[in-house]
C-alpha atoms as a PDB file:
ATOM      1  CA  UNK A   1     280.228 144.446 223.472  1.00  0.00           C
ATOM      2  CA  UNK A   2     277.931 141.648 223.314  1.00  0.00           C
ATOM      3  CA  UNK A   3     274.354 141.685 222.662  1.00  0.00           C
ATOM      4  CA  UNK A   4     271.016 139.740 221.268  1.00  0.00           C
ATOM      5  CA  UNK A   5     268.238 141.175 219.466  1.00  0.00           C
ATOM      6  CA  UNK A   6     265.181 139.618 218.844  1.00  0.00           C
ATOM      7  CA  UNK A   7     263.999 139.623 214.915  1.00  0.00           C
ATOM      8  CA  UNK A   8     260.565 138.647 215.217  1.00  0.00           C
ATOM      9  CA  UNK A   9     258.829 138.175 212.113  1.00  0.00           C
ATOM     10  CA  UNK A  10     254.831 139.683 211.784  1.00  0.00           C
ATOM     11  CA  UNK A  11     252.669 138.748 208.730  1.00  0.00           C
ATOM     12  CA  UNK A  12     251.541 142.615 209.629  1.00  0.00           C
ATOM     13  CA  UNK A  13     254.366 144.566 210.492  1.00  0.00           C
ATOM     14  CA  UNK A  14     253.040 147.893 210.466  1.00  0.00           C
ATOM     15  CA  UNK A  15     250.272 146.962 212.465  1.00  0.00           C
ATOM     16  CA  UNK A  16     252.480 144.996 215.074  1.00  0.00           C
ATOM     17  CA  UNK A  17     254.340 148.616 215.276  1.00  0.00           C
ATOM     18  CA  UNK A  18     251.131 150.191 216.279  1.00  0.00           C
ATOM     19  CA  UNK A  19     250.333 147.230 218.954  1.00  0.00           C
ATOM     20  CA  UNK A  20     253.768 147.211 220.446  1.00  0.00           C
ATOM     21  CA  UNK A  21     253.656 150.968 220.730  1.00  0.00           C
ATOM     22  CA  UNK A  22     250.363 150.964 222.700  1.00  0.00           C
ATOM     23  CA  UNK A  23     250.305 148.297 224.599  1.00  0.00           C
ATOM     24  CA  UNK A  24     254.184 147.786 225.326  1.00  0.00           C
ATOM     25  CA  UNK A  25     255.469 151.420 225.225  1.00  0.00           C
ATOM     26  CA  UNK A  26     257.934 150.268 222.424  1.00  0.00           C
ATOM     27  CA  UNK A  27     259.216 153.473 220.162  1.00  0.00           C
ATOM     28  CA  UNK A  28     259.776 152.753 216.823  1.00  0.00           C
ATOM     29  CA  UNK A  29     263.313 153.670 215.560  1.00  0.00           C
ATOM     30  CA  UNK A  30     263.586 153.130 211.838  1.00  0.00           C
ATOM     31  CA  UNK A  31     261.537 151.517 209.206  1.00  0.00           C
ATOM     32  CA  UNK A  32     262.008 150.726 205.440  1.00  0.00           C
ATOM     33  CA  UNK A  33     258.916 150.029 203.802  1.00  0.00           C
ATOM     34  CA  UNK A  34     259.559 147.825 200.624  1.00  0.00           C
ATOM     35  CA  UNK A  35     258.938 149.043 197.185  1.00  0.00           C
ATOM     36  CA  UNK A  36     255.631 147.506 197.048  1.00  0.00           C
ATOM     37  CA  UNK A  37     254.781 150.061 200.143  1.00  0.00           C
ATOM     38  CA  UNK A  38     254.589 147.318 203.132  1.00  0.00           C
ATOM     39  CA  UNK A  39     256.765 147.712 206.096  1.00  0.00           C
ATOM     40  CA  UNK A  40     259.615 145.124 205.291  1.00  0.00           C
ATOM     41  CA  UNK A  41     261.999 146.170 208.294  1.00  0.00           C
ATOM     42  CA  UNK A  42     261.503 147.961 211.386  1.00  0.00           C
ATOM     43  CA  UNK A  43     263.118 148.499 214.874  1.00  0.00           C
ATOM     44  CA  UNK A  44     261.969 149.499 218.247  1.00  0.00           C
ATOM     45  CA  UNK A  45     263.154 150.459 221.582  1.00  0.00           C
ATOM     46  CA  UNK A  46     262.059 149.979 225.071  1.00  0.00           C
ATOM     47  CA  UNK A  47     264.527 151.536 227.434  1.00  0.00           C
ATOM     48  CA  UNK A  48     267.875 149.736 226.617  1.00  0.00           C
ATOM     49  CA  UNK A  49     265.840 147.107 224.965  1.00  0.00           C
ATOM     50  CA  UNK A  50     266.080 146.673 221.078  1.00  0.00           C
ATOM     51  CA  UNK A  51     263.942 144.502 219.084  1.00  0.00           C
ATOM     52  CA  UNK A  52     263.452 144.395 215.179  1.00  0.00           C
ATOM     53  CA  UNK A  53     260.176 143.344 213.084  1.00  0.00           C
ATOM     54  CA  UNK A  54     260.687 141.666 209.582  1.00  0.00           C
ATOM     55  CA  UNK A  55     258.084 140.707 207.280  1.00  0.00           C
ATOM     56  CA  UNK A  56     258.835 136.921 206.534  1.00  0.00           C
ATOM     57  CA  UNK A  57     256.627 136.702 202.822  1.00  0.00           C
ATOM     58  CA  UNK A  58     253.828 135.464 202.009  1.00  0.00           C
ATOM     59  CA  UNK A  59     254.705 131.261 203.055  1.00  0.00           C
ATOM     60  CA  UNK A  60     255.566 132.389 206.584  1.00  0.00           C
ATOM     61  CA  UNK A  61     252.926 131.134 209.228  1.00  0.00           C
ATOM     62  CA  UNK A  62     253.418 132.807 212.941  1.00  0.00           C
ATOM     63  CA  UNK A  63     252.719 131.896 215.992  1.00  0.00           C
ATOM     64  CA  UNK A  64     249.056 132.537 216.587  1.00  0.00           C
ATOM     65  CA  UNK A  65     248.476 130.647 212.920  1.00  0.00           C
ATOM     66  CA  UNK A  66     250.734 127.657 213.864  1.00  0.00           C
ATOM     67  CA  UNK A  67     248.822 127.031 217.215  1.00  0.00           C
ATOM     68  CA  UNK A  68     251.199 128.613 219.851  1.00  0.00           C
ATOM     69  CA  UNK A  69     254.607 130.387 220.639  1.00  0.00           C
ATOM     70  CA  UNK A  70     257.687 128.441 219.847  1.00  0.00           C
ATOM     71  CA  UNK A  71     259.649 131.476 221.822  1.00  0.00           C
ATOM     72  CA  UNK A  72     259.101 133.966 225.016  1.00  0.00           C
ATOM     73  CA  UNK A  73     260.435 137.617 224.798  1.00  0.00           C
ATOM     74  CA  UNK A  74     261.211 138.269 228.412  1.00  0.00           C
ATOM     75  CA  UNK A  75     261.582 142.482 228.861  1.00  0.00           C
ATOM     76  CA  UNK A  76     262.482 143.653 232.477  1.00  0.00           C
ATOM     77  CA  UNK A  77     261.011 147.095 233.078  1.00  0.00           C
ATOM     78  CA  UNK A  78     261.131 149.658 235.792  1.00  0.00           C
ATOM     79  CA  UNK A  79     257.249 149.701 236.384  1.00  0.00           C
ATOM     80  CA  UNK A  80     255.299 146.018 235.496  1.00  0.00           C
ATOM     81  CA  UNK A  81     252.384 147.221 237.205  1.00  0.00           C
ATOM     82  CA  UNK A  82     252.076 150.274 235.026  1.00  0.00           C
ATOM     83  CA  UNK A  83     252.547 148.311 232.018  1.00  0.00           C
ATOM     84  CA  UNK A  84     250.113 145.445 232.430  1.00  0.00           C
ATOM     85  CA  UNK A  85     247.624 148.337 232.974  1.00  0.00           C
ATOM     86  CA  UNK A  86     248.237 149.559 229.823  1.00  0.00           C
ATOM     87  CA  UNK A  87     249.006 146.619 227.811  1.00  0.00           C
ATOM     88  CA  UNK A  88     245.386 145.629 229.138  1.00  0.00           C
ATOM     89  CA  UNK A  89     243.792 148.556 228.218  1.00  0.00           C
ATOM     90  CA  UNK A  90     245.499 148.287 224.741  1.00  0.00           C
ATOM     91  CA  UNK A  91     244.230 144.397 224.175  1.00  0.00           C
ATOM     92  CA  UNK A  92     246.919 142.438 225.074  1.00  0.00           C
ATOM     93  CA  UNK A  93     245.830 139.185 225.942  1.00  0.00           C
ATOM     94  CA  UNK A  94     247.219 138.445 228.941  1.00  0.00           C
ATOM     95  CA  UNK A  95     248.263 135.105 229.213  1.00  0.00           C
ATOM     96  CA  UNK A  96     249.941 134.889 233.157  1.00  0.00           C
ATOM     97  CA  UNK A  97     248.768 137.880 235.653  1.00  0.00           C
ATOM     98  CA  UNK A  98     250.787 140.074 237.780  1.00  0.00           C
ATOM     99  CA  UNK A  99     252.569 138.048 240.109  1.00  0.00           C
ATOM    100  CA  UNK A 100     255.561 138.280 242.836  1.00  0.00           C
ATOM    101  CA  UNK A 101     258.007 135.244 241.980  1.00  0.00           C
ATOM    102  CA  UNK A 102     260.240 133.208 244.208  1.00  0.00           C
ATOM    103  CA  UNK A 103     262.911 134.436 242.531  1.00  0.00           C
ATOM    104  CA  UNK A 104     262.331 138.304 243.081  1.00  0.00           C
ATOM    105  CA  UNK A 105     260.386 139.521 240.412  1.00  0.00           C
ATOM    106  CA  UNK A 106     256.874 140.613 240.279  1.00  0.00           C
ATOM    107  CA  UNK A 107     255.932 139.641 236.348  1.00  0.00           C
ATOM    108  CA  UNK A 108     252.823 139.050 233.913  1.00  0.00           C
ATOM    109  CA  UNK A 109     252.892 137.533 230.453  1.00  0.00           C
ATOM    110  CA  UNK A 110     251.067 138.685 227.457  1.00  0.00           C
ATOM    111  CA  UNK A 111     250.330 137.530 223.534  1.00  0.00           C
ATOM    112  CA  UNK A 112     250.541 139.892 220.599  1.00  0.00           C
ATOM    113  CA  UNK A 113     247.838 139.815 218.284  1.00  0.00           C
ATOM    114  CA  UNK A 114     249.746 137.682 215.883  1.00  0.00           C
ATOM    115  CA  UNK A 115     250.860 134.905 219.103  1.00  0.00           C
ATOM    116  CA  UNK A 116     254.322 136.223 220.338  1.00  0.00           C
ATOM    117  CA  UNK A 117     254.298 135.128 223.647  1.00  0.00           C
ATOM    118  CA  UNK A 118     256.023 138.045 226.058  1.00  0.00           C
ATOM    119  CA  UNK A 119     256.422 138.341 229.614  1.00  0.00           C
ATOM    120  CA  UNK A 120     257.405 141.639 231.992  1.00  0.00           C
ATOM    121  CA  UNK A 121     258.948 141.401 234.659  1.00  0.00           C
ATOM    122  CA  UNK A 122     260.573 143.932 237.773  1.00  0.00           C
ATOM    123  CA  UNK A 123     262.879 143.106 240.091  1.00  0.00           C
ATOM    124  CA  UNK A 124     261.004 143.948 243.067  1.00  0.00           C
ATOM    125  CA  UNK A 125     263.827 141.948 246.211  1.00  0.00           C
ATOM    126  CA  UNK A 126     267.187 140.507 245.680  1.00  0.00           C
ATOM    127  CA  UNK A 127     267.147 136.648 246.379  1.00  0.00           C
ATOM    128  CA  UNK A 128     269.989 134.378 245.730  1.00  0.00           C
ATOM    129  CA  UNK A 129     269.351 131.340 243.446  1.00  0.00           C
ATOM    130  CA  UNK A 130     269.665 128.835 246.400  1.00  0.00           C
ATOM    131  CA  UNK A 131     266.714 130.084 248.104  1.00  0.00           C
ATOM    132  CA  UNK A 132     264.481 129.705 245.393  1.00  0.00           C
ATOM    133  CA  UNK A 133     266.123 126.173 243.925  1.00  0.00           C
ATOM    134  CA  UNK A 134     267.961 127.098 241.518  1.00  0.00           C
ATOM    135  CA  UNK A 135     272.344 126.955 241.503  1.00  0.00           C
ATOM    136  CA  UNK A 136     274.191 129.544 240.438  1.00  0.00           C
ATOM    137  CA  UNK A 137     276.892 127.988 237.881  1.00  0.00           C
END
């Protein structure tokens, strides 16, 4: 089996874990805080969905500090509306708001405190990549 796992690095892991808990619904899964007593490693879940946190050292610039996302986590979930609600209510800044898409999802996108640009999306009708211009290769 085959399968990709974000590592996203967070000048603040610990309080990225608290953000992506409340806002996304991510569970946190394991953590190993360095000897020093910061959080040097964590991972969460979402459903099927796995992501893990690192904390890059103290040279490391993110996103939000290097003027905008250089990546999009994309997360497909069984409820978007639910979850922009609360993602909203959390602080997320939403970047892109609910919306149906030509290509069958209803989605919104969101940044993380620290810049990681995400984006939620539901499949909400089956439409085949010809009808909305894409080709299926």
């Amino acid at each position: 089996m085959n399968t990709v796992t974000p590592h996203l690095l967070y000048e603040d892991v610990e309080s990225a874990l608290s953000f992506l808990t409340r806002a996304f619904g991510f569970e946190e899964t394991l953590r190993y805080n360095d000897p020093a007593g910061y959080v040097s490693h964590a991972e969460m879940r979402l459903g099927e969905a796995v992501i893990m946190l690192g904390d890059p050292g103290p040279d490391y610039r993110g996103p939000g500090r290097r003027g905008g996302a250089t990546v999009q986590i994309h997360v497909q979930v069984d409820d978007v509306d639910s979850l922009c609600r609360r993602a909203r209510e959390a602080g997320a800044n939403i970047t892109a708001d609910l919306e149906d898409q030509p290509y069958g999802d209803r989605s919104f996108s969101a940044d993380d405190p620290e810049g990681h640009a995400w984006t939620f999306g539901q499949t909400i009708r089956e439409v085949a990549p010809e009808d909305w211009g894409a080709v299926a290769t």
